[in-house]
Protein backbone atom coordinates (compact mmCIF):
# COMPACT_ATOMS: atom_id res chain seq x y z
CA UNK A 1 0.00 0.00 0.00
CA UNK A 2 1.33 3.27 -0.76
CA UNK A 3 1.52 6.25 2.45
CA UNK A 4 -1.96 7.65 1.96
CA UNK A 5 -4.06 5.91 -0.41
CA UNK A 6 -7.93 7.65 -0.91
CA UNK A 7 -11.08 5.98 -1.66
CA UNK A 8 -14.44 8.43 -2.61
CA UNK A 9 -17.57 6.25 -2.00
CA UNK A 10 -20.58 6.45 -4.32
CA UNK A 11 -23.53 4.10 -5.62
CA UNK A 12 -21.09 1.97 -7.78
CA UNK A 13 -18.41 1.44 -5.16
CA UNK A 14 -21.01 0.34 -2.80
CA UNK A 15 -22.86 -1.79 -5.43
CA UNK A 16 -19.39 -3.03 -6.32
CA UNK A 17 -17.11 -3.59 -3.19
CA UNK A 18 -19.53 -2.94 -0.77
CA UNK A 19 -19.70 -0.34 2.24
CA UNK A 20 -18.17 -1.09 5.65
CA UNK A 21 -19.59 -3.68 8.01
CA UNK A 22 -21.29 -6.81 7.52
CA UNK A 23 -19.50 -7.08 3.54
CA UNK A 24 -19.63 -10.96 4.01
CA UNK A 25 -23.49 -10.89 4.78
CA UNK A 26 -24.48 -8.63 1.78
CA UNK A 27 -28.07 -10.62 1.58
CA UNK A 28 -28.96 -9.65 5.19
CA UNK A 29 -31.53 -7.20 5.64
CA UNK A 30 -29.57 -4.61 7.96
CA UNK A 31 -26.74 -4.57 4.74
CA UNK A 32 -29.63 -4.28 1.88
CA UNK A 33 -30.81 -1.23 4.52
CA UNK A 34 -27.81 0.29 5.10
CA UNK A 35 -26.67 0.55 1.62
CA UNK A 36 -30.53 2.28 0.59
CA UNK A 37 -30.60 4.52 2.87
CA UNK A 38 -26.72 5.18 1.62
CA UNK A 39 -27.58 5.73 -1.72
CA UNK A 40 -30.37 7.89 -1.09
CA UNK A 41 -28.02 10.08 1.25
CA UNK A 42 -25.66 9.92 -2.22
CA UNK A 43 -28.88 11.31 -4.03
CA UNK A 44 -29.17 13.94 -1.54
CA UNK A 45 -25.29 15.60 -1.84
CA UNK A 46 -23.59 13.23 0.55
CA UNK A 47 -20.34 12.12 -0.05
CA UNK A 48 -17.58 10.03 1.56
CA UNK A 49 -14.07 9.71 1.74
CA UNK A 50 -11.78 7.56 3.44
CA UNK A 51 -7.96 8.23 3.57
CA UNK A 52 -6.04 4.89 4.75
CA UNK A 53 -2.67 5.40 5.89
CA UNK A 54 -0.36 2.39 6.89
CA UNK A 55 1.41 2.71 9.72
CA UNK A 56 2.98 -0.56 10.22
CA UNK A 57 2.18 -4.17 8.34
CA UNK A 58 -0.47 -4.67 11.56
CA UNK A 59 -1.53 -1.17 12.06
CA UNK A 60 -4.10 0.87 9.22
CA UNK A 61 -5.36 4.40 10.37
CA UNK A 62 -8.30 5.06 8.69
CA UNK A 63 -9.75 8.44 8.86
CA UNK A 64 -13.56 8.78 7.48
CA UNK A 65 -14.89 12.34 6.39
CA UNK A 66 -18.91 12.50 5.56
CA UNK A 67 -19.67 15.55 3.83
CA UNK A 68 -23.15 17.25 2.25
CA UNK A 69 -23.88 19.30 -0.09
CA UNK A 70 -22.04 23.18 -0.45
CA UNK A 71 -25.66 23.99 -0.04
CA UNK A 72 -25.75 22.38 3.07
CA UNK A 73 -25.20 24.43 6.35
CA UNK A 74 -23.87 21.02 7.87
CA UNK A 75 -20.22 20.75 9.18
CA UNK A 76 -17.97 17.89 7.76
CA UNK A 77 -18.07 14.91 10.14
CA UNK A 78 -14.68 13.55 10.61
CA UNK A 79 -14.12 10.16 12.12
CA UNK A 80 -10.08 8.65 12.93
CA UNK A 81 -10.09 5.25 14.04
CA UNK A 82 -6.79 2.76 14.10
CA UNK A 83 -7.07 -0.94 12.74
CA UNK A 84 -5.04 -3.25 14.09
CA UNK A 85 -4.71 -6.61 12.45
């Protein structure tokens, strides 16, 4: 992996790869949920990034940034959380 790699979610990502939890279980109902309401969020102006940044072979940081529309008077929400595997 290289330092910083990025990854913009959107309708075909999720259709594709899938979003975060449950990936193995894509025919439960909370995943089939989670990824609707998603896309209609993606309708609306949301959008998501995720910059991944390897700090060792066992540790990922991940930090998660959830933004809306310019139109929007919402703030960014930023989320940094450390994987350890």
């Amino acid at each position: 992996m290289a330092d910083v790699q990025m990854v913009e979610y959107d309708t075909k990502l999720l259709e594709g790869t899938g979003s975060f939890c449950l990936r193995s279980k894509k025919d439960s109902l909370g995943y089939i949920s989670k990824n609707k309401w998603l896309n209609e969020r993606f309708e609306e102006g949301l959008s998501i990034s995720r910059f991944l940044k390897e700090i060792s072979k066992l540790v990922l940081l991940n930090t998660l940034t959830l933004r809306f529309s310019p139109e929007s008077s919402m703030q960014p929400i930023i989320w940094k959380f450390i994987v350890y595997g």
